[in-house]
Each structure stands twice: as C-alpha cells, then as structure tokens.
N, C-alpha and C. Protein backbone atom coordinates (compact mmCIF):
# COMPACT_ATOMS: atom_id res chain seq x y z
N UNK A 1 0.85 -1.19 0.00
CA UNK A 1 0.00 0.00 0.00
C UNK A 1 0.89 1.25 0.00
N UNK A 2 0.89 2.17 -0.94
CA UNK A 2 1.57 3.26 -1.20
C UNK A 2 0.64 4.14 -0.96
N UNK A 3 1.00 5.19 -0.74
CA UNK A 3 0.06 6.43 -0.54
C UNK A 3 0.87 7.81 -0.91
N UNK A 4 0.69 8.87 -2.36
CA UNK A 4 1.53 9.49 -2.70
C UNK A 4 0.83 11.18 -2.31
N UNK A 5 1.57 11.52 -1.24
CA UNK A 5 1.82 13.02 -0.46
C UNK A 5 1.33 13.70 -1.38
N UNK A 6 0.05 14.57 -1.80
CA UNK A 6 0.21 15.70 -3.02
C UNK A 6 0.04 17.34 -2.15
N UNK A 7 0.15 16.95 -0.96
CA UNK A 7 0.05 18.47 -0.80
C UNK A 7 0.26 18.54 0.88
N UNK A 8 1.07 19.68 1.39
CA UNK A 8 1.53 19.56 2.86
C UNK A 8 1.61 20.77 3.54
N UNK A 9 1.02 21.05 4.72
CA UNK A 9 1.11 21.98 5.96
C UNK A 9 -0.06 23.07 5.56
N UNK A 10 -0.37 23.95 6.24
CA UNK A 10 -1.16 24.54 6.45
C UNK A 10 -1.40 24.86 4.96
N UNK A 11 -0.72 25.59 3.97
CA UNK A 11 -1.01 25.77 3.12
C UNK A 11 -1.48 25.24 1.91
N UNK A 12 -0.52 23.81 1.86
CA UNK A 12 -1.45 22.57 1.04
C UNK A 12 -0.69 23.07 -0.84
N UNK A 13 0.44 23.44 -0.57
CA UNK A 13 1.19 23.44 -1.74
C UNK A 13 1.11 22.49 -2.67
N UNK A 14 0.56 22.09 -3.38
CA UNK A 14 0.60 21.52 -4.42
C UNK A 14 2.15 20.64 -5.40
N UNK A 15 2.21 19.59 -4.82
CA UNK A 15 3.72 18.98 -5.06
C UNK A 15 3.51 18.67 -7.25
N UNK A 16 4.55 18.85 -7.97
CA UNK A 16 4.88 18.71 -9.47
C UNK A 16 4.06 17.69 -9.79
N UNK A 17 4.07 16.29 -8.93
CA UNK A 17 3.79 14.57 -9.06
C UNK A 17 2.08 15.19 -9.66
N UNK A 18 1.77 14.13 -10.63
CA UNK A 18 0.47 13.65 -11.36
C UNK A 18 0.20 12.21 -10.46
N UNK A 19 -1.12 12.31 -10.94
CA UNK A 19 -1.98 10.89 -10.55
C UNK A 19 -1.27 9.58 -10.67
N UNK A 20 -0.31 8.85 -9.82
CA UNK A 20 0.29 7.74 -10.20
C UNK A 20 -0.83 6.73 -10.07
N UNK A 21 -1.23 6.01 -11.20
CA UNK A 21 -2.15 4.60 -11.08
C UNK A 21 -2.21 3.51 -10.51
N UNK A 22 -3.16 3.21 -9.34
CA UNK A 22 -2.97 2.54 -8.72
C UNK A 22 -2.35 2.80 -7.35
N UNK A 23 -2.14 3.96 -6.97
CA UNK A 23 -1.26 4.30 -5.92
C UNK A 23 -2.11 5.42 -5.32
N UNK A 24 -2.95 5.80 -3.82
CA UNK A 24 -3.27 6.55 -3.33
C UNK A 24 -2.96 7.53 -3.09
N UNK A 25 -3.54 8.49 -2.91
CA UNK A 25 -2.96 10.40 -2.87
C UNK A 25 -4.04 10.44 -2.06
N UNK A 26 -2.94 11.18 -1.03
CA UNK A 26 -4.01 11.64 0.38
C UNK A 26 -3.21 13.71 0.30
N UNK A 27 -3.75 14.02 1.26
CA UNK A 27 -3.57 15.24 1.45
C UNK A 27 -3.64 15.35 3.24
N UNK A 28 -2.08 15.83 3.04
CA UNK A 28 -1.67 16.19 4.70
C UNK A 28 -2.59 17.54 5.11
N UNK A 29 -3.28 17.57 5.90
CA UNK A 29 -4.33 18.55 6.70
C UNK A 29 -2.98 19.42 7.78
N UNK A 30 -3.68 20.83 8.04
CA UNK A 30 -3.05 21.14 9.66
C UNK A 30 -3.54 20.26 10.36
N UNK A 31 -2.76 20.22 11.83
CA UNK A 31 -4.20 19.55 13.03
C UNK A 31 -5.20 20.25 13.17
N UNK A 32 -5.94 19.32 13.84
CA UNK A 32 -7.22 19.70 13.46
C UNK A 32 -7.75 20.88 14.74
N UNK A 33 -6.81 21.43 15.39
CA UNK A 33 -6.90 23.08 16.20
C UNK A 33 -6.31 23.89 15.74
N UNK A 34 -5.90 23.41 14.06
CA UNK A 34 -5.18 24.63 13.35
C UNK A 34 -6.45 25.69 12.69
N UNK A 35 -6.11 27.22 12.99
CA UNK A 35 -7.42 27.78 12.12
C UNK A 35 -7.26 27.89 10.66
N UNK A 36 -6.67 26.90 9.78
CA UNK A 36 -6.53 26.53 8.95
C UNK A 36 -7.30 25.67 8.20
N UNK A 37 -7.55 24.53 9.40
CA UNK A 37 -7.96 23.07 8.93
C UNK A 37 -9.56 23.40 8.26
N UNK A 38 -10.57 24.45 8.52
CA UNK A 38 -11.79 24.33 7.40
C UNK A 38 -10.92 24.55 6.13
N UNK A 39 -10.23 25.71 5.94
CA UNK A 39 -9.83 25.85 4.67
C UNK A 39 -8.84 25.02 3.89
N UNK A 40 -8.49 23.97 4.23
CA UNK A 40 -7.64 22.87 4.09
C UNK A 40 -8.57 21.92 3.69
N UNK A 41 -9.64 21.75 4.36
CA UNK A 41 -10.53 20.69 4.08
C UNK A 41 -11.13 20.71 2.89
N UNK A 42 -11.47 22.18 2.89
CA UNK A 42 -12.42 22.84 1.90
C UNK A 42 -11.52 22.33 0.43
N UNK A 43 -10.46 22.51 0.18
CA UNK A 43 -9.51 22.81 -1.10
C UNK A 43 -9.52 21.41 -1.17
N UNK A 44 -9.11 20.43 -0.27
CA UNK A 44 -8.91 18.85 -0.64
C UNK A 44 -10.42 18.38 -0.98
N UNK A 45 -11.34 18.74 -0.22
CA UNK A 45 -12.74 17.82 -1.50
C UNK A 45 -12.94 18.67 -2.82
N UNK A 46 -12.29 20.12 -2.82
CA UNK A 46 -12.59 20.81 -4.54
C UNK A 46 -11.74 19.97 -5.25
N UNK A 47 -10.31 19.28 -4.80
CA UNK A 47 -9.59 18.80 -5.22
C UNK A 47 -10.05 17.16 -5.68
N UNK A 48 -11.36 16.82 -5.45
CA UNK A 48 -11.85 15.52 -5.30
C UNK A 48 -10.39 14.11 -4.60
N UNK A 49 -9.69 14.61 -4.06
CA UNK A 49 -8.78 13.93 -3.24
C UNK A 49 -9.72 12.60 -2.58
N UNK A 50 -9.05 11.48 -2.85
CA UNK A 50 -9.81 10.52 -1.98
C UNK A 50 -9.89 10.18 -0.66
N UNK A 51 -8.39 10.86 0.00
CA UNK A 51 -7.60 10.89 1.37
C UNK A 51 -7.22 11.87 1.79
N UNK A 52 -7.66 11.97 3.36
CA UNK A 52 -6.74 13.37 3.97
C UNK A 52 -6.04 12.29 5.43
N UNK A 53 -4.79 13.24 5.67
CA UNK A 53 -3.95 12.76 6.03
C UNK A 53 -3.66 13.54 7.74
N UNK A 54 -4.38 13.17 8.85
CA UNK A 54 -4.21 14.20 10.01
C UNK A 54 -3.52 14.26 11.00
N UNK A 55 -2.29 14.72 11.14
CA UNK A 55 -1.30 14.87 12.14
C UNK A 55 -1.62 15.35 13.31
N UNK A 56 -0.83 15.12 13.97
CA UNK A 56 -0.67 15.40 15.58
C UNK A 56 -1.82 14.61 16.49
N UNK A 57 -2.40 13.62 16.00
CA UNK A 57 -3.75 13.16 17.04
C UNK A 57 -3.16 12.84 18.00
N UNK A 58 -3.73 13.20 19.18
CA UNK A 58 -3.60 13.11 20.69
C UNK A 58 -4.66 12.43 21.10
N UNK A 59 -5.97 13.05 20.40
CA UNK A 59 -6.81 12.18 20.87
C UNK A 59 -8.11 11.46 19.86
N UNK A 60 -8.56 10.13 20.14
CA UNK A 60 -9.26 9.22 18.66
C UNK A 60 -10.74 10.81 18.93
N UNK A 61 -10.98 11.08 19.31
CA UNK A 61 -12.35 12.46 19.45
C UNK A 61 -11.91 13.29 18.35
N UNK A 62 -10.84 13.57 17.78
CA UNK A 62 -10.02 14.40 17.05
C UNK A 62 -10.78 13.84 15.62
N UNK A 63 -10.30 12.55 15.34
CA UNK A 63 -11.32 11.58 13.96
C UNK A 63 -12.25 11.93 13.73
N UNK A 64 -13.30 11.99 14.38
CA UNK A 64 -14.51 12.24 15.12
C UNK A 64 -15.02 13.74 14.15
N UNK A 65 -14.17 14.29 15.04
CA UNK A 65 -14.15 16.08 15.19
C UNK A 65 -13.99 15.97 13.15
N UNK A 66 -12.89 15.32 12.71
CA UNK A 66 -12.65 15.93 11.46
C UNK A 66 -13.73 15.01 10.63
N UNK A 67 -14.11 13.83 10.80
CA UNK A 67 -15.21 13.13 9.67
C UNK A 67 -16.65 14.20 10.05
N UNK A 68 -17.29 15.08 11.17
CA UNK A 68 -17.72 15.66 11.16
C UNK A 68 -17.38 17.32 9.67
N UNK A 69 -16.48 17.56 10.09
CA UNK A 69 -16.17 18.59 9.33
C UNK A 69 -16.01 18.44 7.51
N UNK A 70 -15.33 16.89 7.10
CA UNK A 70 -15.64 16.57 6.09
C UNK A 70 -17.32 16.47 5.44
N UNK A 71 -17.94 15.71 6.54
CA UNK A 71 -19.00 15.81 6.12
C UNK A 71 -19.83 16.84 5.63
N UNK A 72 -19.61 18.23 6.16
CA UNK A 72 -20.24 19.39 5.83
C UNK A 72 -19.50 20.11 4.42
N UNK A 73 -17.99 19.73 4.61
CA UNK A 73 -17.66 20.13 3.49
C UNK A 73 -17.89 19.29 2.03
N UNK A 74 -17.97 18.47 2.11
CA UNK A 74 -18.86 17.07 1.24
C UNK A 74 -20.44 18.03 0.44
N UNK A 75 -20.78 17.90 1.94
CA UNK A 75 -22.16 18.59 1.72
C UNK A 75 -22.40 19.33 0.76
N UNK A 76 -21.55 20.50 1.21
CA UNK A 76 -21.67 21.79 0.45
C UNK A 76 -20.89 21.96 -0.75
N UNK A 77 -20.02 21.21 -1.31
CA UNK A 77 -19.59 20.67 -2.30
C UNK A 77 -20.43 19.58 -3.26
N UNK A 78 -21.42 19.17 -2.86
CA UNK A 78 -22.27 18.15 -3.50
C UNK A 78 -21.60 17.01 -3.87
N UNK A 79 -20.82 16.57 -3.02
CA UNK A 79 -19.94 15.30 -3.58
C UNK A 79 -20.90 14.23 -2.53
N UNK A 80 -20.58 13.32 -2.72
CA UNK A 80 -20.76 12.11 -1.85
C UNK A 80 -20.64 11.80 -0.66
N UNK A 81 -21.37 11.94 0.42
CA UNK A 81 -20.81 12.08 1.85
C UNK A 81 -20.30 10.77 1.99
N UNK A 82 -18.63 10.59 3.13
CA UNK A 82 -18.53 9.49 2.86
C UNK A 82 -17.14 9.00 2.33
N UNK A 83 -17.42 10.03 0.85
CA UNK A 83 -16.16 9.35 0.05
C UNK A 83 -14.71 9.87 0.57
N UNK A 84 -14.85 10.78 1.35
CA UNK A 84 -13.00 10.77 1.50
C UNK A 84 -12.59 10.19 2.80
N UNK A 85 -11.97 9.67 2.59
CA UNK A 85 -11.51 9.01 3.51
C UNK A 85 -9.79 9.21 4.44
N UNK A 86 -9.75 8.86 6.03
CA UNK A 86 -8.90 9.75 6.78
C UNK A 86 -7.93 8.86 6.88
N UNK A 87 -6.81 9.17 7.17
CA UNK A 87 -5.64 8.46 7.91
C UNK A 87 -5.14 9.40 9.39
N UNK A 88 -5.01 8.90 10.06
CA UNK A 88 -4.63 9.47 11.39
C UNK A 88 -3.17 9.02 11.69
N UNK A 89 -2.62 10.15 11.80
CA UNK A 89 -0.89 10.29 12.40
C UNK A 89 -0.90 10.36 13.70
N UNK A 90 -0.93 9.43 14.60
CA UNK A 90 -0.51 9.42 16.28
C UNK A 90 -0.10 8.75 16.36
N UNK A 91 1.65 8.82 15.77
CA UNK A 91 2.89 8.22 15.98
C UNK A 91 3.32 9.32 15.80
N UNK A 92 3.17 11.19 16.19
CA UNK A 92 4.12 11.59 15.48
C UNK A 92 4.24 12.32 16.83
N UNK A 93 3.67 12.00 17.90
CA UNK A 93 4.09 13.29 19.19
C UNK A 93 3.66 11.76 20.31
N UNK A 94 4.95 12.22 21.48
CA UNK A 94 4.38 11.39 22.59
C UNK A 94 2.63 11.29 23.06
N UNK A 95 1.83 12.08 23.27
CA UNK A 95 0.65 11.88 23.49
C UNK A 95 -0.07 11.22 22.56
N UNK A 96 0.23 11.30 21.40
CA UNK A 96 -0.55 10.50 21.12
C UNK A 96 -0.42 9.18 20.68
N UNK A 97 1.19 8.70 21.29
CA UNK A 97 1.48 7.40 21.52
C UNK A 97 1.01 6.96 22.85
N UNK A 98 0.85 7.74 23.26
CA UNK A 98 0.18 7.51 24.46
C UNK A 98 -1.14 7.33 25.10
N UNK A 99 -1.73 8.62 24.80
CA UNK A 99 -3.29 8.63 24.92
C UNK A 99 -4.44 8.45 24.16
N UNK A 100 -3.91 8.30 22.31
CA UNK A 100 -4.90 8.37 21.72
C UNK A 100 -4.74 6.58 20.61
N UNK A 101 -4.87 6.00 21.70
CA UNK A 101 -4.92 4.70 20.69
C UNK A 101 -6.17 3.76 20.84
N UNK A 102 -7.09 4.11 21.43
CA UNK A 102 -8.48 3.30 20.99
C UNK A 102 -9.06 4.06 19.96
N UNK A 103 -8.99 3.50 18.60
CA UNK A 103 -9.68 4.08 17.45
C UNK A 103 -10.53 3.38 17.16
N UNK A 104 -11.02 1.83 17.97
CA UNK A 104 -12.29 1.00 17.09
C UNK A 104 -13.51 1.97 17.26
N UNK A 105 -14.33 1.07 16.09
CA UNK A 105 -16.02 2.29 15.64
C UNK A 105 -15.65 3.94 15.85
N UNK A 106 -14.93 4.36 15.55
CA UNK A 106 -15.01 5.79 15.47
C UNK A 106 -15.29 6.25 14.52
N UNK A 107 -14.61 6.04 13.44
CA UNK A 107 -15.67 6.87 11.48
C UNK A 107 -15.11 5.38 11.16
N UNK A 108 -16.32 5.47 9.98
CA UNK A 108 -16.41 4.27 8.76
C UNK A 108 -14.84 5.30 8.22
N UNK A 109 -15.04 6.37 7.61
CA UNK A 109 -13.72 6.94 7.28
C UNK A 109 -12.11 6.72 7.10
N UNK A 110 -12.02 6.04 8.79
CA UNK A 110 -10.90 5.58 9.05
C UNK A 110 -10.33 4.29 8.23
N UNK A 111 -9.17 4.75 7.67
CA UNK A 111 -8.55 3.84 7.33
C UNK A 111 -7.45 3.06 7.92
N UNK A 112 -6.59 4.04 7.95
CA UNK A 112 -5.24 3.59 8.47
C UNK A 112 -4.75 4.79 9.98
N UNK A 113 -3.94 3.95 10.35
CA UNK A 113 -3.24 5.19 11.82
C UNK A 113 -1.70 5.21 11.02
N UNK A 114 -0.66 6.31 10.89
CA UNK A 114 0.52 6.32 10.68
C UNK A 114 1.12 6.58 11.43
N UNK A 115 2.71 6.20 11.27
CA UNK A 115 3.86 6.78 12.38
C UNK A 115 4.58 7.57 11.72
N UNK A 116 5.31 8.52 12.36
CA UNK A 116 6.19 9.43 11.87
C UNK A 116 7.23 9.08 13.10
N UNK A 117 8.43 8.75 12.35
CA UNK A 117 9.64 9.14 13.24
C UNK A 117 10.34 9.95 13.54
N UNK A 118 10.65 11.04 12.28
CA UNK A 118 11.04 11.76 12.27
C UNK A 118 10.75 13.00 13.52
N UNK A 119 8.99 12.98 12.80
CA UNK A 119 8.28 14.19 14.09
C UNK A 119 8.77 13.87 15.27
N UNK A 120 8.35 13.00 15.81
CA UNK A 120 8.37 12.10 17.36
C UNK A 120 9.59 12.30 17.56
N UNK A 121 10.91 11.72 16.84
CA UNK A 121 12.25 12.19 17.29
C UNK A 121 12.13 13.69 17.75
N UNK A 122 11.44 14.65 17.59
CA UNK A 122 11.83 15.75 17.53
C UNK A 122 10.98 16.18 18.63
N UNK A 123 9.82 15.45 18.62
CA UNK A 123 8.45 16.12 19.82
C UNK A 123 8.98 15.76 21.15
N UNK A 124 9.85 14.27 20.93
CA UNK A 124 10.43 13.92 22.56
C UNK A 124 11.73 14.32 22.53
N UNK A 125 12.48 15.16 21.97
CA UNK A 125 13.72 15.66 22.08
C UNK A 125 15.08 14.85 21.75
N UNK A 126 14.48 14.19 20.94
CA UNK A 126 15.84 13.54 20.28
C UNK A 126 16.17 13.53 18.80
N UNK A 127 15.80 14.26 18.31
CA UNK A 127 16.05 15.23 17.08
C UNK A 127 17.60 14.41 16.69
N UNK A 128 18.41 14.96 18.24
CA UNK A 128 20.17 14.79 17.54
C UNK A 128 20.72 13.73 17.89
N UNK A 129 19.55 12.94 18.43
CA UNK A 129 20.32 11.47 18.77
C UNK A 129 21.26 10.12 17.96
N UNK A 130 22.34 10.29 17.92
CA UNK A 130 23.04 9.29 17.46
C UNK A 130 22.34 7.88 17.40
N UNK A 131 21.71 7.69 18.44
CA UNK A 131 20.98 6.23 17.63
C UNK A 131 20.03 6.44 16.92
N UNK A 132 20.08 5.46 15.85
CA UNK A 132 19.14 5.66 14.93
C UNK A 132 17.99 4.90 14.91
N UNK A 133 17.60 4.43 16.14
CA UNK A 133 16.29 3.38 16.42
C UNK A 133 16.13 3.80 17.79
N UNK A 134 16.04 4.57 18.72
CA UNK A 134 16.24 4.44 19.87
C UNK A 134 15.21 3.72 20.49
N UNK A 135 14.93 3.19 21.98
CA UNK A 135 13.79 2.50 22.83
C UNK A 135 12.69 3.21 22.68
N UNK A 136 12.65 4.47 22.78
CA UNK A 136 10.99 5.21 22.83
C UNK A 136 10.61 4.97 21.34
N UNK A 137 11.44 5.33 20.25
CA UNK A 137 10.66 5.46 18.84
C UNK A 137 10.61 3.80 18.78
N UNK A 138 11.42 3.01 19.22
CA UNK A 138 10.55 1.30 18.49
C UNK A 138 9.75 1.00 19.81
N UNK A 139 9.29 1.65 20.85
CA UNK A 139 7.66 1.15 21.37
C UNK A 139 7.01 1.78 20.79
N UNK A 140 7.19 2.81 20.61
CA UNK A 140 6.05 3.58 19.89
C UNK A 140 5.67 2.95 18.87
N UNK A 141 6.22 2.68 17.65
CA UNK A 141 6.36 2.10 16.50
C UNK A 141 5.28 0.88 16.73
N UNK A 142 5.84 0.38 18.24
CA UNK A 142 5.22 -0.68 18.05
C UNK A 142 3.24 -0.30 18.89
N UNK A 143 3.59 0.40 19.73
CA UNK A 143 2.34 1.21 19.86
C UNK A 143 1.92 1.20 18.86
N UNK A 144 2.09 2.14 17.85
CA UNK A 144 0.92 2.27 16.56
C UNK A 144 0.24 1.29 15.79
N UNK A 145 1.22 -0.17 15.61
CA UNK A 145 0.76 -1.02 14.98
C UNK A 145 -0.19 -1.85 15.93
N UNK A 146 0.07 -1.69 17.00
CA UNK A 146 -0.87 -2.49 18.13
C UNK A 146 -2.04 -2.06 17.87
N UNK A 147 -2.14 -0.76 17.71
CA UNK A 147 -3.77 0.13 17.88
C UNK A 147 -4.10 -0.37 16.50
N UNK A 148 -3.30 0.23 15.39
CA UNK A 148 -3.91 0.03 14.63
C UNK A 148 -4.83 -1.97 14.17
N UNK A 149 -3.95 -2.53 14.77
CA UNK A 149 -4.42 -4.20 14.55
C UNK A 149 -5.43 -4.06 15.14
N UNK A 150 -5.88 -3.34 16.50
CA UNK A 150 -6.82 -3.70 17.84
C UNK A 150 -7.85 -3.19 17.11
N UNK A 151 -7.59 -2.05 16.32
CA UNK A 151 -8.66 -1.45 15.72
C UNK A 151 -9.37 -1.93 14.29
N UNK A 152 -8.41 -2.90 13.63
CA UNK A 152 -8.84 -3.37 11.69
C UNK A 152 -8.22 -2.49 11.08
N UNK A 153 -7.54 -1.52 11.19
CA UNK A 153 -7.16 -0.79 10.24
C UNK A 153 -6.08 -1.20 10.38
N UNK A 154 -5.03 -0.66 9.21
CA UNK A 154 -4.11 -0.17 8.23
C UNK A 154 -2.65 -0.11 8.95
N UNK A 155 -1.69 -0.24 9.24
CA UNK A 155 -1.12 0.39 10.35
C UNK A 155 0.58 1.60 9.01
N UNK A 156 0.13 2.52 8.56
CA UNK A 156 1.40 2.98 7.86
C UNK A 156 2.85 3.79 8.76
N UNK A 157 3.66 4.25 7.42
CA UNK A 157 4.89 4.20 8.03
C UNK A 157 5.25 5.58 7.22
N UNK A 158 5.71 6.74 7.84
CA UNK A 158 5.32 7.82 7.20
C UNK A 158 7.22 8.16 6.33
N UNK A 159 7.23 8.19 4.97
CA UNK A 159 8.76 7.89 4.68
C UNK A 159 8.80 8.93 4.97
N UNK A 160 10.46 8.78 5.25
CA UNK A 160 11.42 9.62 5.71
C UNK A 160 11.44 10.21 3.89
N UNK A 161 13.14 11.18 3.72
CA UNK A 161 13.18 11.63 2.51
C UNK A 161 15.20 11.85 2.13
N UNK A 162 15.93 10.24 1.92
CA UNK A 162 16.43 10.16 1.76
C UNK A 162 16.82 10.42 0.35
N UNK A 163 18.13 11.15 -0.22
CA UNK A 163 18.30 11.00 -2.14
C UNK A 163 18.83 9.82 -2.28
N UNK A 164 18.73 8.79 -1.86
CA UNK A 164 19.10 7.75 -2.48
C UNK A 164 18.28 6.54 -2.71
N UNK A 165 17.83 6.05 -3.68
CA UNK A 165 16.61 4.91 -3.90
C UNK A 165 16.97 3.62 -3.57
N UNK A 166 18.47 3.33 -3.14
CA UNK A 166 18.99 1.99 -2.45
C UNK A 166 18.17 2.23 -1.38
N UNK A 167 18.29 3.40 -0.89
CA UNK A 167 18.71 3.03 1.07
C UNK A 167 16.85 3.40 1.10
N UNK A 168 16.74 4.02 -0.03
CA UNK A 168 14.85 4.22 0.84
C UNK A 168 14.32 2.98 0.72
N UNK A 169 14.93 1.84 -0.49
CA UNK A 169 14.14 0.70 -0.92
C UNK A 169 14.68 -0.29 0.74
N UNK A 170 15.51 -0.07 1.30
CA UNK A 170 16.10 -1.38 2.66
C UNK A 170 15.09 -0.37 3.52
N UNK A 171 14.80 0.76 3.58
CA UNK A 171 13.86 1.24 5.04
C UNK A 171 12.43 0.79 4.40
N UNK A 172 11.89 0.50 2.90
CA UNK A 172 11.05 0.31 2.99
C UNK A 172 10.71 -1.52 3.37
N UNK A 173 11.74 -2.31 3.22
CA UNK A 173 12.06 -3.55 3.16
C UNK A 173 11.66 -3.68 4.88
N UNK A 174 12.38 -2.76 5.57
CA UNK A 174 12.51 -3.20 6.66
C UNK A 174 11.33 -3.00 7.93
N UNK A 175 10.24 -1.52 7.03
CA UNK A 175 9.09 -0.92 7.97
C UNK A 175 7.93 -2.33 7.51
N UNK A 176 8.54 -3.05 6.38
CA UNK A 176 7.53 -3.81 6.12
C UNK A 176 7.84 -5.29 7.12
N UNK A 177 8.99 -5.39 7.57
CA UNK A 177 9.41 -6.53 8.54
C UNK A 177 8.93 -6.47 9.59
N UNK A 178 8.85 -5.10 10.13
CA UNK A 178 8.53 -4.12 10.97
C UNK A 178 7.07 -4.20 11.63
N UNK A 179 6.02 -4.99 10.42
CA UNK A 179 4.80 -4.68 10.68
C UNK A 179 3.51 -3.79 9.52
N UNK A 180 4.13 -2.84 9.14
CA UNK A 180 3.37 -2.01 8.31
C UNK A 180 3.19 -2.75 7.27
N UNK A 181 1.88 -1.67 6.95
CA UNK A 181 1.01 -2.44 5.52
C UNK A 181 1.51 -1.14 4.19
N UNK A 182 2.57 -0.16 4.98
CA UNK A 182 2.63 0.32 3.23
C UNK A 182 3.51 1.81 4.41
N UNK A 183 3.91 2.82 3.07
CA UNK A 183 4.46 4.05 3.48
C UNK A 183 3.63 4.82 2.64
N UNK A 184 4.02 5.95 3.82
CA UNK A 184 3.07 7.23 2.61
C UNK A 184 4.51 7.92 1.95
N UNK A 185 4.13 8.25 0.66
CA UNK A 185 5.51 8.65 0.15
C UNK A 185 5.27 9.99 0.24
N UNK A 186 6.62 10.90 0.47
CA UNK A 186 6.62 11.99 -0.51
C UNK A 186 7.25 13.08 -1.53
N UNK A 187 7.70 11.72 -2.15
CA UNK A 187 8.01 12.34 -3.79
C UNK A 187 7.46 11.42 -4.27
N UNK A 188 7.15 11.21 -5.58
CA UNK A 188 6.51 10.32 -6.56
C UNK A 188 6.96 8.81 -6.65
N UNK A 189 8.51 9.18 -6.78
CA UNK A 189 9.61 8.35 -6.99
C UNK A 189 9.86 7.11 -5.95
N UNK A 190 9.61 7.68 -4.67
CA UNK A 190 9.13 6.81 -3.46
C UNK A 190 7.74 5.76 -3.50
N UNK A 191 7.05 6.81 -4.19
CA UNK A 191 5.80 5.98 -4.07
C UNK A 191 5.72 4.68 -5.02
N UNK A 192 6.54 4.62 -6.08
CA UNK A 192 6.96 3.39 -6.65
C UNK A 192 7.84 2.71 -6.05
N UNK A 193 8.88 2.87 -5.05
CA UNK A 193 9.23 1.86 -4.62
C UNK A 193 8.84 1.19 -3.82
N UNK A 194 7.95 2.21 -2.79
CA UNK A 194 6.62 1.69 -1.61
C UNK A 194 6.09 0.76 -2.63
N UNK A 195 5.54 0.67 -3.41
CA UNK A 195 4.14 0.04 -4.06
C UNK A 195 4.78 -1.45 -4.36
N UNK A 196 6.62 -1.18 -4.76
CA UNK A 196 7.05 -2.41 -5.51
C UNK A 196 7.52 -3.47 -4.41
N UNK A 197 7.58 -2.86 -3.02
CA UNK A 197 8.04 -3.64 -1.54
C UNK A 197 6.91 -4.37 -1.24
N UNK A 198 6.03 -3.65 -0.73
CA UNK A 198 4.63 -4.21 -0.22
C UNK A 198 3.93 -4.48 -1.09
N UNK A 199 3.35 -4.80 -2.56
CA UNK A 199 2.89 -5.24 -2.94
C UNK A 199 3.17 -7.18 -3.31
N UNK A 200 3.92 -7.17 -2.57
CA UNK A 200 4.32 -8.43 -2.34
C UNK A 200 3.68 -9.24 -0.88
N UNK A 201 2.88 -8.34 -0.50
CA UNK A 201 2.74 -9.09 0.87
C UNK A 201 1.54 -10.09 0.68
C-alpha cells in the first residue's frame, strides 16, 4: 500500500507529481486546532482527493471532530458524503502514543493510523540522537501497529526523505518486517518503490 503526499502543511502546496495509477494520494491537513484546517478541508474535496492525512492526534475524538467537518464540506460541495476518507498520524508526538490509541467504531472513514519518526524524534527531544532506532521510537512504532491491529485498520509508516533509492528501498524492506502495511511517500519516486516492496505481501 503506497500512498503518494500531493500536498503539505497549512497551506497545502501543491507537489509537481500527477496521478500515479494505482497508488493513493491523500492530502496532509493542519491539526485539526489549526485555524486553517476548514480551509484545508475545503480545497482537498474541490480537489476531489480521496484521502486526507491528520497529524498530531492526541486524541481518537479528534477523527470524530474531522469526519464531522468533512462531512459538511462534502455537503456543500455536492460530492458524496462518505467518500474521503482519513488516515490518522498518532505516531508523530508522545501523546498521542500515548493517549490516543483506541480508534475502534469511530468513522467508517478511518482507514489507516501512521507513524512518523522523524516528528516524534523531535516532539520527545531527540532530534540529535546518534541512535538511529532508539527505545521510545521502536515502542512507539510498536504502539501504533498495536492500535492500529486492535482497531482493523491499516497500520502505515510515514517515509522519511532520503536521495538515495537503495537506502529508501532497505527502510522500505525493513518498515515492512517491521509490521506495516505500506508508506506514505513523498516524492513520486518513493511511491513506486513503496508500491514495488509491499505489494508483495
């Protein structure tokens, strides 16, 4: 399962990459206490996007909070209530490795929960840490995939953004040893090698 990044942070920049076939395009949202996130929402269903992508969950009420807000923007767009569907990032800050991992029955919506290492290195202060796996990021890691199993969903792996297509193809080799059902890419170029790892499972 690949999932290809087309647009990121409050503003929702628009990345070069076209529709790769067969490969999902979600759209990274602010969190959802950013006064951003209606107008974020708003641009990803004009965008008929099938996925939005929501960082920082602390807490599963947060899901909740945003399949509410899709829904109105659905609405008033005349699209299909329903059709877009969420991924939730609470792997990317201690709390919400912590506090926000019962996601069963919360939105039909929900697909998948992701991890970010990168963030999390940085939210618990180890940004400059010489190890490159440390104890908190592989419970966590393993936190996310727990929830996500407990829950039926998805459990992804948010790529990092190495220039080299050896070393992204062994991290994707290895998030898939790891547990995960796929990475969200973001460059294009990633998202084919995500698709060519895990589509083997």
């Amino acid at each position: 399962m690949a999932w290809q990044l087309v647009a990121a942070g409050d503003h929702l920049h628009e990345t070069a990459t076209g529709r790769i076939s067969s490969l999902g395009r979600a759209v990274l949202l602010p969190p959802i206490d950013s006064p951003q996130i209606r107008s974020a929402i708003g641009r990803a269903i004009a965008a008929a996007e099938q996925s939005v992508i929501l960082p920082r969950v602390r807490d599963p009420a947060e899901v909740q909070h945003l399949d509410v807000l899709l829904t109105v923007a659905e609405t008033e767009a005349g699209q299909a209530v329903g059709a877009t569907t969420i991924i939730a990032v609470c792997g990317d800050t201690a709390e919400g490795v912590l506090f926000g991992q019962d996601f069963r029955r919360l939105s039909t919506r929900l697909k998948a929960l992701a991890f970010d290492a990168s963030a999390l290195m940085v939210s618990i202060g180890l940004a400059d840490s010489i190890d490159r796996d440390p104890e908190p990021l592989r419970v966590a890691r393993a936190n996310v995939i727990l929830a996500a199993a407990a829950a039926g969903l998805k459990a992804l792996d948010m790529a990092t953004d190495p220039a080299d297509p050896a070393l992204f193809r062994l991290e994707c080799e290895e998030a898939r040893r790891q547990g995960f059902h796929g990475r969200i890419a973001r460059q294009a170029w990633q998202a084919e090698i995500i698709a060519a790892v895990f589509d083997r499972r």
